[in-house]
Protein backbone atom coordinates (compact mmCIF):
# COMPACT_ATOMS: atom_id res chain seq x y z
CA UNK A 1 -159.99 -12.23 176.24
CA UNK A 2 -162.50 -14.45 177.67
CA UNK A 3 -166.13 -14.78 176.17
CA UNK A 4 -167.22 -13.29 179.04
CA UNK A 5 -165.23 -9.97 179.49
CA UNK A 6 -166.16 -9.64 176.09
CA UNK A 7 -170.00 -9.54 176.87
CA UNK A 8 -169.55 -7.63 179.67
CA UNK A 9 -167.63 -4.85 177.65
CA UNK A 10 -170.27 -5.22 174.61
CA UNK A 11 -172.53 -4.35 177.60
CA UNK A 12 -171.11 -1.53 178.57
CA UNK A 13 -170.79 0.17 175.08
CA UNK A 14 -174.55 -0.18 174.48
CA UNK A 15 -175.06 1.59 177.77
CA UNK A 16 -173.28 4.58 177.03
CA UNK A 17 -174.72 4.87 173.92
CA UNK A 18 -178.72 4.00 174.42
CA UNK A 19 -178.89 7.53 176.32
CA UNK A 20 -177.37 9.40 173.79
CA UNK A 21 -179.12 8.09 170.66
CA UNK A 22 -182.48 8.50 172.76
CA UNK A 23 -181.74 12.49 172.78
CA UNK A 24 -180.63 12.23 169.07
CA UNK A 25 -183.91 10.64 168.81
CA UNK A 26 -186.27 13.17 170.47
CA UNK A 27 -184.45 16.11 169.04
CA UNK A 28 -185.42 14.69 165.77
CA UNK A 29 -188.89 13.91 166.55
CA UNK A 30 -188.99 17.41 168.28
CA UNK A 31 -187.78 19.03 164.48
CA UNK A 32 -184.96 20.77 166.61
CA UNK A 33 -181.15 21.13 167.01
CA UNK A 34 -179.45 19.45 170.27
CA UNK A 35 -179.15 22.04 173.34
CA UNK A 36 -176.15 22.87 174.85
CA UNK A 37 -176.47 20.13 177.50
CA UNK A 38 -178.09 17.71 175.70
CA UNK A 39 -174.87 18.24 172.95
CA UNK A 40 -172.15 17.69 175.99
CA UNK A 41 -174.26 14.60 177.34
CA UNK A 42 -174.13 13.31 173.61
CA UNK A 43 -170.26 14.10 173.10
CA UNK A 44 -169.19 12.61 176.65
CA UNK A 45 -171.24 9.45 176.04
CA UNK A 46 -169.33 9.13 172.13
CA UNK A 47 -165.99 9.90 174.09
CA UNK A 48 -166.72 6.71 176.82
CA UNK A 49 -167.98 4.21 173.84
CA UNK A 50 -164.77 5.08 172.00
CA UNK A 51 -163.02 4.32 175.12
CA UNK A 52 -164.86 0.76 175.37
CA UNK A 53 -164.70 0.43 171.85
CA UNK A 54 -160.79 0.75 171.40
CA UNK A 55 -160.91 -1.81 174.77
CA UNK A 56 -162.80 -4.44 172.77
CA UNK A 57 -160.79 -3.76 169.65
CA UNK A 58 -157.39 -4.01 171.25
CA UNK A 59 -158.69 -7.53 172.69
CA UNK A 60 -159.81 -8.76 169.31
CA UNK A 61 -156.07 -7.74 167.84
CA UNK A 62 -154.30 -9.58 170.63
CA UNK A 63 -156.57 -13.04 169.93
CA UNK A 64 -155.96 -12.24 166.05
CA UNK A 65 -151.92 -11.84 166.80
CA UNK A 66 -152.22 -14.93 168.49
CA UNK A 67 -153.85 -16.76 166.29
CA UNK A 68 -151.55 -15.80 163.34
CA UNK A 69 -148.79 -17.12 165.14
CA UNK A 70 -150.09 -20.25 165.38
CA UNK A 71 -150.89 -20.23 161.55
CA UNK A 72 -148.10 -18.50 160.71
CA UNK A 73 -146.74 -19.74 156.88
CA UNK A 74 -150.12 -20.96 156.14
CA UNK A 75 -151.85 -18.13 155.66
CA UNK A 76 -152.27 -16.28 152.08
CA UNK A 77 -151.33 -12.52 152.08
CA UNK A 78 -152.84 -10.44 149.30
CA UNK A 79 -150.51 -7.44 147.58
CA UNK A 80 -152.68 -4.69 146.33
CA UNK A 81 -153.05 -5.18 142.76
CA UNK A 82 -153.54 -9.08 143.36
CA UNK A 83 -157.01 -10.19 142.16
CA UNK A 84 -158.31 -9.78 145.94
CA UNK A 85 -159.21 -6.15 144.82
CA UNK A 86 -161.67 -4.27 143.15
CA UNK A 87 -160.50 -4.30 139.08
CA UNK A 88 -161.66 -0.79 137.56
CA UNK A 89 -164.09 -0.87 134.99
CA UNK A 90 -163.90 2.19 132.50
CA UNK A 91 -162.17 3.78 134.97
CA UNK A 92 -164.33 3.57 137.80
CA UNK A 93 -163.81 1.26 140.97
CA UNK A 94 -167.19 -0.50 142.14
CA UNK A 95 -167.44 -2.05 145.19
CA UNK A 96 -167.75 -6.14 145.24
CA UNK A 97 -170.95 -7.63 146.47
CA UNK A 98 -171.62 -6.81 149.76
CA UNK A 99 -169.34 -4.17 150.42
CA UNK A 100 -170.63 -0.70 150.70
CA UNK A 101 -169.57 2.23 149.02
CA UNK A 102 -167.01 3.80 151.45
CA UNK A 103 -165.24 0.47 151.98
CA UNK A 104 -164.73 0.18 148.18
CA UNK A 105 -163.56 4.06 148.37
CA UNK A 106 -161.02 3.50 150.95
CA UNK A 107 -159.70 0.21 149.57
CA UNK A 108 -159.16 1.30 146.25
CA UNK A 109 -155.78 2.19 144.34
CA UNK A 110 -157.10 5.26 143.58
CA UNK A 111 -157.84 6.40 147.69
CA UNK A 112 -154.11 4.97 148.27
CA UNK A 113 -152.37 6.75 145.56
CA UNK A 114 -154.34 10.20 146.87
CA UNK A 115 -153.02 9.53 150.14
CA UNK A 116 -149.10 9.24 148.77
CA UNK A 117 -149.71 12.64 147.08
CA UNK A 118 -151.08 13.99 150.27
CA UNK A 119 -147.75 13.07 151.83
CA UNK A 120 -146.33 15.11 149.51
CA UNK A 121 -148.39 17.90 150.69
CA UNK A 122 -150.42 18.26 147.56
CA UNK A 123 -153.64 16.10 146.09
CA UNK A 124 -153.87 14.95 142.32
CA UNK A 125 -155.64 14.22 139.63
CA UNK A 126 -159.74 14.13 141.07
CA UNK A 127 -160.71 10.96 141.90
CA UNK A 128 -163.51 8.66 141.46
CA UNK A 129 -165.63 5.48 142.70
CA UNK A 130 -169.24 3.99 141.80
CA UNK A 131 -171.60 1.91 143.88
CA UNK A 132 -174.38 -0.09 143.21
CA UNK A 133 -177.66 2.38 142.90
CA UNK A 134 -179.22 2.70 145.15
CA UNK A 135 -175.60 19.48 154.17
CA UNK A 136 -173.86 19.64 157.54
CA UNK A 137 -172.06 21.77 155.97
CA UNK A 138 -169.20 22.21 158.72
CA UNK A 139 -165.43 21.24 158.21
CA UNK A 140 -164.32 17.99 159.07
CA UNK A 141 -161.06 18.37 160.99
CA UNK A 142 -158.95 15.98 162.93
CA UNK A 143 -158.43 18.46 165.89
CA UNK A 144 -161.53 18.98 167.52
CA UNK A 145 -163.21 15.79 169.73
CA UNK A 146 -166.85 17.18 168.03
CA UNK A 147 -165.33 16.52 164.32
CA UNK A 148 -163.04 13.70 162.91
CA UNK A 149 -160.59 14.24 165.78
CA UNK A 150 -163.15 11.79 167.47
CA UNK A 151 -162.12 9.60 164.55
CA UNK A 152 -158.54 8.65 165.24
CA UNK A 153 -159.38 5.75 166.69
CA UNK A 154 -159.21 1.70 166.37
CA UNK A 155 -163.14 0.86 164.34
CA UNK A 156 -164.53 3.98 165.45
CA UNK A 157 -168.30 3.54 165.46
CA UNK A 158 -169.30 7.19 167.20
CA UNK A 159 -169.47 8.92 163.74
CA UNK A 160 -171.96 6.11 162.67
CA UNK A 161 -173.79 6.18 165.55
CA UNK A 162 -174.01 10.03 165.69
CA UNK A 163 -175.42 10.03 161.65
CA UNK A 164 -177.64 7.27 162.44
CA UNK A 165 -179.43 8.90 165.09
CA UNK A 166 -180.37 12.02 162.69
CA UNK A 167 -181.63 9.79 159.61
CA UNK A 168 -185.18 9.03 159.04
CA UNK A 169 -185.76 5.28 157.35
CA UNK A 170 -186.33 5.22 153.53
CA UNK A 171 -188.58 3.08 151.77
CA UNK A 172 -190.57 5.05 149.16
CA UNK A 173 -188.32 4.03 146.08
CA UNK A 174 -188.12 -0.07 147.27
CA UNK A 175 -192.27 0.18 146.09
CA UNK A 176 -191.92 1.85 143.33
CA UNK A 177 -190.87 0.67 139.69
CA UNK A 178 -186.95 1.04 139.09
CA UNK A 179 -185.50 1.31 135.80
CA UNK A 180 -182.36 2.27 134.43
CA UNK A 181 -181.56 4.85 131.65
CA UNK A 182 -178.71 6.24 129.62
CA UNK A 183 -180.19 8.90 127.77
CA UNK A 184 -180.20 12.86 129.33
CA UNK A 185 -183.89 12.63 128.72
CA UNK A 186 -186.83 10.52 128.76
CA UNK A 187 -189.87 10.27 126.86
CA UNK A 188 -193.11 8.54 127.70
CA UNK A 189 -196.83 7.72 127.63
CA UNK A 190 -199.28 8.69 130.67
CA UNK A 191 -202.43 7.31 130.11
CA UNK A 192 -205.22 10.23 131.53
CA UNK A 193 -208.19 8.87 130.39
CA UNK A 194 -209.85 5.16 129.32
CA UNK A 195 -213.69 5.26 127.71
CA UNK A 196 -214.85 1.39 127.20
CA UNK A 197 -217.69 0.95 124.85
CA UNK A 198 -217.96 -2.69 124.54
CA UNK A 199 -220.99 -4.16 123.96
CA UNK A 200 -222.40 -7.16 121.89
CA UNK A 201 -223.00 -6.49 118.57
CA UNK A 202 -225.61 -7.87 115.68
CA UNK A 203 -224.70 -9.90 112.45
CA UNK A 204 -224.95 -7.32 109.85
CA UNK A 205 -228.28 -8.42 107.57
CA UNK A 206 -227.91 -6.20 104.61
CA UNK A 207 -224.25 -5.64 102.41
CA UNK A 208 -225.59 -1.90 101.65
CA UNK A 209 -224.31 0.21 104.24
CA UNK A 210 -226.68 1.63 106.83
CA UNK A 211 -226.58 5.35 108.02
CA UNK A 212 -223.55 5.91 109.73
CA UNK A 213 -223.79 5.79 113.14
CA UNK A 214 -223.54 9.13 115.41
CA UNK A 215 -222.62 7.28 118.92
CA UNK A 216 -222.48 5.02 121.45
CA UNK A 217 -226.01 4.00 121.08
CA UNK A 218 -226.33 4.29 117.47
CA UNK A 219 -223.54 1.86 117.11
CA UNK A 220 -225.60 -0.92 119.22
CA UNK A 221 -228.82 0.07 118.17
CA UNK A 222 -228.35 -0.02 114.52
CA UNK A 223 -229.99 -3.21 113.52
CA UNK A 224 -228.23 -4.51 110.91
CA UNK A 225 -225.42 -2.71 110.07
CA UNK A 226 -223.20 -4.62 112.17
CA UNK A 227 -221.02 -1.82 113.34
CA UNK A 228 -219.00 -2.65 115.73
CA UNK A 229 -218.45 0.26 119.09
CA UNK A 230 -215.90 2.55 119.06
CA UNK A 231 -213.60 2.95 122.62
CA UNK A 232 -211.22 5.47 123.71
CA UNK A 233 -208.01 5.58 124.80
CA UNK A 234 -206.64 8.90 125.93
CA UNK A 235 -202.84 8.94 125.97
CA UNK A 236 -200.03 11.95 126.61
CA UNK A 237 -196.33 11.95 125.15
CA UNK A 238 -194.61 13.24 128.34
CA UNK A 239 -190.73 14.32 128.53
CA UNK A 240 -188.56 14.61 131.49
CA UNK A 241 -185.23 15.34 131.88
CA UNK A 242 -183.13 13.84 133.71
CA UNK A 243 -181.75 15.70 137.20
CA UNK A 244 -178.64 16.12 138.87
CA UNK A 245 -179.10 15.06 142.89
CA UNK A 246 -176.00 16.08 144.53
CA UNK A 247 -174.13 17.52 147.68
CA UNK A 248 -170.24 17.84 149.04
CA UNK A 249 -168.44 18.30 152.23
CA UNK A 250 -165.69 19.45 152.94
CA UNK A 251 -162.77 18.14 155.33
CA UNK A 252 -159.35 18.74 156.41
CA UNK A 253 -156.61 16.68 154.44
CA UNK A 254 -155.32 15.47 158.12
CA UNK A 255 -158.82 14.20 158.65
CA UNK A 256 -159.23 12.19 155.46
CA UNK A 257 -155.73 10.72 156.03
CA UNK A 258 -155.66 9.95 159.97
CA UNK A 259 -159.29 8.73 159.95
CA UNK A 260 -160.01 5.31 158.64
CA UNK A 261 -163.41 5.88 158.57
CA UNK A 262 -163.66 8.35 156.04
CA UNK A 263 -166.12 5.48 154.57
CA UNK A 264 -168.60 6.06 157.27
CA UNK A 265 -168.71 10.12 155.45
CA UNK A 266 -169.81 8.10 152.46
CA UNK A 267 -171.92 6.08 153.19
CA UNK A 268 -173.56 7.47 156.16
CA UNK A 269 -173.88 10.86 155.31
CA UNK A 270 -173.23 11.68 151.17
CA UNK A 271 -174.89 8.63 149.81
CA UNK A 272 -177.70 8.94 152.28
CA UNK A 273 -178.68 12.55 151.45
CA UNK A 274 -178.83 11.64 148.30
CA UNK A 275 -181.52 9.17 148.63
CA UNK A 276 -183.81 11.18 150.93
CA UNK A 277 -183.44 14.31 148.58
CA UNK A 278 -184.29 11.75 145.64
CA UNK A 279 -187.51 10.11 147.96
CA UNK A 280 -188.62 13.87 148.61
CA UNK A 281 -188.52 14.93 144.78
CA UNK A 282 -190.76 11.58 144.07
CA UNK A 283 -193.72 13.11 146.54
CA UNK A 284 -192.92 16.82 146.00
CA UNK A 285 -190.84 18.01 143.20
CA UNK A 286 -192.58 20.95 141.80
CA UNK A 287 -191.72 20.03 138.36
CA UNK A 288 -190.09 23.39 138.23
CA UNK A 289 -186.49 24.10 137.36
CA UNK A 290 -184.04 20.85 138.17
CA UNK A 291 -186.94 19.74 140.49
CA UNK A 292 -189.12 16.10 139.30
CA UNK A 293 -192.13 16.40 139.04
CA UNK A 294 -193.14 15.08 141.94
CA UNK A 295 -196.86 12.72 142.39
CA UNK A 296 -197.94 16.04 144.78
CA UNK A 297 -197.72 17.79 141.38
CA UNK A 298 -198.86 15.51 138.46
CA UNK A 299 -202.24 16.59 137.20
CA UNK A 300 -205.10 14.20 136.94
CA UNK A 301 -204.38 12.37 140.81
CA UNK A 302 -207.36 11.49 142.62
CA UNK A 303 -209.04 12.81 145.84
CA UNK A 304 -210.43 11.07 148.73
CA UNK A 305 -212.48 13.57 150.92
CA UNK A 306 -212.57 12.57 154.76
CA UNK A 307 -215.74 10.54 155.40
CA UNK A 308 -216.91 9.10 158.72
CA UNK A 309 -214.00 7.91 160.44
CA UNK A 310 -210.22 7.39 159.03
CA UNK A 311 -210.88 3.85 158.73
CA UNK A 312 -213.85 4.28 156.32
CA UNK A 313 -211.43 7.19 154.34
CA UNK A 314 -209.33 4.94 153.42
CA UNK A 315 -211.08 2.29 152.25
CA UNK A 316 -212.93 4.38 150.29
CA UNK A 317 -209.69 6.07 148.80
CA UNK A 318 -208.41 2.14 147.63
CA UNK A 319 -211.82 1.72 146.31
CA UNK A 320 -211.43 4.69 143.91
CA UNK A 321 -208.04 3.23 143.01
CA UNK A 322 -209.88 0.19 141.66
CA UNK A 323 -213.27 1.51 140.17
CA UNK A 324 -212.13 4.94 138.89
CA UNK A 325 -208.08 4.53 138.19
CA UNK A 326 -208.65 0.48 137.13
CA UNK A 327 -205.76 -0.56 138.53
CA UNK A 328 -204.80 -2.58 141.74
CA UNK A 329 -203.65 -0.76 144.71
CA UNK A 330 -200.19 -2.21 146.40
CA UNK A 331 -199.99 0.02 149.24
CA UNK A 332 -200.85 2.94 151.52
CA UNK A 333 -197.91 5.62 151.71
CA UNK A 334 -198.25 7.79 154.99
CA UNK A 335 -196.71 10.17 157.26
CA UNK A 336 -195.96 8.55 160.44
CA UNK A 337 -197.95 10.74 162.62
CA UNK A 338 -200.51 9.44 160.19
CA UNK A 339 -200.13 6.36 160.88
CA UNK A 340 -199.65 6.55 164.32
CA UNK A 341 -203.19 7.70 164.27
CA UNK A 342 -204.47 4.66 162.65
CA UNK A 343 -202.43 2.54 164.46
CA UNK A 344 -203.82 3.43 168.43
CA UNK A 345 -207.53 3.53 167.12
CA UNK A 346 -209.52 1.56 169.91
CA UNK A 347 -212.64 -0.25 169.63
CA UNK A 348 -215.54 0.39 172.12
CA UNK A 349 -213.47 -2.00 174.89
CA UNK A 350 -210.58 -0.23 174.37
CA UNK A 351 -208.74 -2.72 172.40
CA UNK A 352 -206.67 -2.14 169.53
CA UNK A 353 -207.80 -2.90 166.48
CA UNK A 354 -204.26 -3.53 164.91
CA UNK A 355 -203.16 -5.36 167.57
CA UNK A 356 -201.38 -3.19 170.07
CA UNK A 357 -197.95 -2.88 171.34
CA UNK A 358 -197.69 -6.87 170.81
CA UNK A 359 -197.91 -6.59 167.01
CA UNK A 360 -195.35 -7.99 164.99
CA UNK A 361 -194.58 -7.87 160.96
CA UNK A 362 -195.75 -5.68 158.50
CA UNK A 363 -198.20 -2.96 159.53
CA UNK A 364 -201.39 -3.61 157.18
CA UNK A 365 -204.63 -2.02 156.62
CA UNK A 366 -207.72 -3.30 155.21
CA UNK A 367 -205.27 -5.90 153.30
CA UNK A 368 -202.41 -3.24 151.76
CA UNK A 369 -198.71 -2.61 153.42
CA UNK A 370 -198.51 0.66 155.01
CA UNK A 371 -195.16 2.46 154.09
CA UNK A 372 -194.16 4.97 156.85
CA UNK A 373 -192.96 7.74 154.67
CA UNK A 374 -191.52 11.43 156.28
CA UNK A 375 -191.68 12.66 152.55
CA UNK A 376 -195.38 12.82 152.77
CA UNK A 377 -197.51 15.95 154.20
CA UNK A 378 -199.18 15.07 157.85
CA UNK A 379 -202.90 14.56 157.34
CA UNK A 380 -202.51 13.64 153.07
CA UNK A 381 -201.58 10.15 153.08
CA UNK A 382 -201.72 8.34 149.90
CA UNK A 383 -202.88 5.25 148.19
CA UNK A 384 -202.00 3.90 144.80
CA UNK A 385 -200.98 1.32 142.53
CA UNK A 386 -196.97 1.98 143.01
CA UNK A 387 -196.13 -0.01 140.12
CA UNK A 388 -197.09 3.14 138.01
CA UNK A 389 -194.58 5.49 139.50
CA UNK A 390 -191.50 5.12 137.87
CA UNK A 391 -187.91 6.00 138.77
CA UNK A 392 -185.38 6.30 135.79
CA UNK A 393 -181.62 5.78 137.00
CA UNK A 394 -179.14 7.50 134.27
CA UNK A 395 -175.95 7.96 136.92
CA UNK A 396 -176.24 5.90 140.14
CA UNK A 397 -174.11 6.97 143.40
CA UNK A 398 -170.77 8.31 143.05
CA UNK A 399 -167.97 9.77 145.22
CA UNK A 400 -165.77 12.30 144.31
CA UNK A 401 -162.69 13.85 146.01
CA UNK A 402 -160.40 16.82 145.24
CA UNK A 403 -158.53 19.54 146.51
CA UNK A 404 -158.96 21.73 143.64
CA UNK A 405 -161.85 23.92 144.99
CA UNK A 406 -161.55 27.64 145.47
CA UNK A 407 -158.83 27.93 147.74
CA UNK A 408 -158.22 24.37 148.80
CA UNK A 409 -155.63 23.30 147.52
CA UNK A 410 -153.38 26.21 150.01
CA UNK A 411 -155.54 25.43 152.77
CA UNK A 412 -154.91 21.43 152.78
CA UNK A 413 -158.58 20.97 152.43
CA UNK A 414 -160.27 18.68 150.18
CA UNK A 415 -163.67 18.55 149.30
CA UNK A 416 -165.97 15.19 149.14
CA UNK A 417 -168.54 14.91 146.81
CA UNK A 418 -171.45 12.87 146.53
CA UNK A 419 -174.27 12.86 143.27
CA UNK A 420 -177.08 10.60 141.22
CA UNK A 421 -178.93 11.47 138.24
CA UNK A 422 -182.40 9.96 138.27
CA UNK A 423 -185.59 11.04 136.40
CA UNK A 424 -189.10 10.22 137.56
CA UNK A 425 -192.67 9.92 135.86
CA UNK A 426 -196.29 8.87 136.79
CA UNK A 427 -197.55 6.77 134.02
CA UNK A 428 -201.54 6.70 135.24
CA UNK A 429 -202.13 9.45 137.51
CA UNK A 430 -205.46 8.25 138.47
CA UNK A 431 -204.00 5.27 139.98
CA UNK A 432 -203.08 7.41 142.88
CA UNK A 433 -205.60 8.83 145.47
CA UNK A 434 -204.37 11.59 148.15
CA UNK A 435 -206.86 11.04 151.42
CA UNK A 436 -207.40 14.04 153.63
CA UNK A 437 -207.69 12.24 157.29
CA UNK A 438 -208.89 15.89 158.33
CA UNK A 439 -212.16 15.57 160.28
């Protein structure tokens, strides 16, 4: 196919599919499920990129056949088993570097040998993959065109598409510290409070000892004694337990063996909910039960009460980060409504004073990244030295797949499922200011 046609198809399959992410897109931002016509405009435009899609695969086979004839005999095929594939470690398969989750799934000995059972009408032993670390809960089939039936085809990228359009960006944990674990539990120090006494202090002029001081002034006052002043330090043992993020779905056996994309179930959809539930628990896990206890909850935060204008807010909230919590703020972590807010303020001229629709890079404000975050409430954006937020990794990402769920294994069904255990702590709590932008 000619470098041309190929554009012009490539063309074509972003033009069926800008109109339908743009509905995914404002059903999202309406907080609402797709309408009846807005779900057939949707399915009709997946159907037609499919079509284009299987056009511009079938192209790229017949310049692959063709090349591989002219190579033929010098090429190097790989058997499975060959050092080309993932080796299992304590029985586990990871995925190489740079390959996601789902491909290492569907590549591994372990999806293969499932899929010879499933021949044989039955499933095995349950099976098992790791990645690196970091429901729609309706049955996958490979009948109907709304489910994996839309599946069965050459690369099919509608799936992908269709997930994409419902997921909201995550970037909470990338700010925060990351550390691993491999206990169930995890014990450590917050610091609440910090009293600083320092002060110069007189050569003692006498080896009798004076009357013991009674304080802070005493201790400087007390000519020649020579005592030194006493600080504080105010610290808290604090234990959390480590919790269990998880989710399935379930899907026919005809799906998960006709549809080569079962990856895109993986790593578009379990792996994913797992990291928004775990960014939601950081901001809002009511420490109750299997929930984290989340910086919303953690006792000893600081407040920033609205003040003038947003833009004096909060500066003032990043000033309380440095004079009351001692500690260096790294960023500003807000809804995007909140930020949308600060971003379209206008100076007397009408000119934006973050540079308008022309902006490029990292938004900023008064010298800290903003981080867009869905997690946090509208109207309680926060500001904080990150650094002092910890996230505790004990079991990163895993996929697991069996048919030996209720009544599965009669119904050829199989369920996938997808979990993490993490634990989280604040180590200074008064690092962290929440800002009310309320007027």
């Amino acid at each position: 196919m000619s470098t041309a046609l190929m554009e012009k198809l490539r063309k074509e399959l972003a033009d069926a599919l800008t109109p339908a992410r743009d509905i995914a897109a404002k059903a999202e931002a309406e907080k609402r499920d797709l309408t009846d016509e807005e779900r057939t405009r949707v399915t009709d435009a997946v159907k037609t990129a499919n079509g284009i899609k299987a056009r511009i695969d079938q192209a790229k086979a017949d310049n692959d056949l063709t090349k591989q004839l002219g190579d033929l005999g010098e090429g190097i095929t790989f058997e499975p088993g060959s050092k080309s594939h993932n080796q299992p470690i304590d029985g586990l398969w990871t995925p190489r570097k740079g390959e996601t989750l789902g491909q290492a799934f569907v590549k591994s000995d372990a999806y293969r040998g499932m899929m010879k059972q499933a021949n044989n009408g039955r499933f095995g032993d349950r099976q098992r993959v790791q990645s690196d670390p970091f429901g729609a809960k309706a049955l996958v089939t490979g009948v109907s065109d709304t489910s994996a039936g839309a599946l069965v085809v050459n690369d099919n990228i509608g799936l992908q598409v269709g997930l994409d359009a419902f997921r909201r960006p995550l970037s909470l944990v990338d700010i925060i510290t990351n550390g691993n674990t491999t206990s169930d539990a995890i014990e450590y120090v917050r610091v609440t409070s910090i009293t600083n006494n320092a002060a110069p202090v007189p050569e003692a002029t006498s080896s009798a000892a004076p009357t013991a001081p009674g304080g802070a002034g005493a201790l400087v006052n007390n000519t020649g004694g020579g005592y030194k002043p006493e600080s504080g330090l105010a610290l808290q043992k604090v234990t959390t337990a480590v919790k269990t993020i998880a989710h399935w779905l379930p899907a026919t056996k005809r799906a998960i063996a006709d549809a080569g994309q079962v990856r895109t179930l993986i790593d578009e959809f379990l792996r994913y909910g797992l990291a928004e539930e775990l960014e939601d628990q950081i901001m809002n896990g009511d420490g109750t039960g299997e929930n984290f206890e989340g910086l919303n909850t953690v006792s000893g935060t600081q407040t920033q009460a609205y003040d003038t204008d947003i833009l004096t807010t909060l500066r003032k909230a990043k000033t309380k980060v440095r004079t009351v919590g001692r500690s260096r703020a790294t960023a500003y972590v807000m809804n995007p409504a909140d930020w949308e807010r600060v971003d379209l303020l206008q100076d007397n001229e009408n000119r934006y004073y973050f540079g308008g629709p022309a902006r490029e890079g990292q938004p900023t404000v008064w010298g800290l990244p903003v981080v867009e975050c869905e997690a946090v409430a509208e109207g309680a954006p926060w500001v904080g030295d990150w650094r002092k937020a910890v996230r505790w990794s004990r079991e990163q990402a895993n996929i697991s797949i069996t048919d030996s769920h209720a009544d599965f294994f009669i119904r050829n069904l199989v369920a996938i499922l997808g979990e993490q255990r993490d634990a989280f702590g604040v180590l200074q709590p008064n690092a962290f200011v929440e800002i009310d932008m309320t007027p």
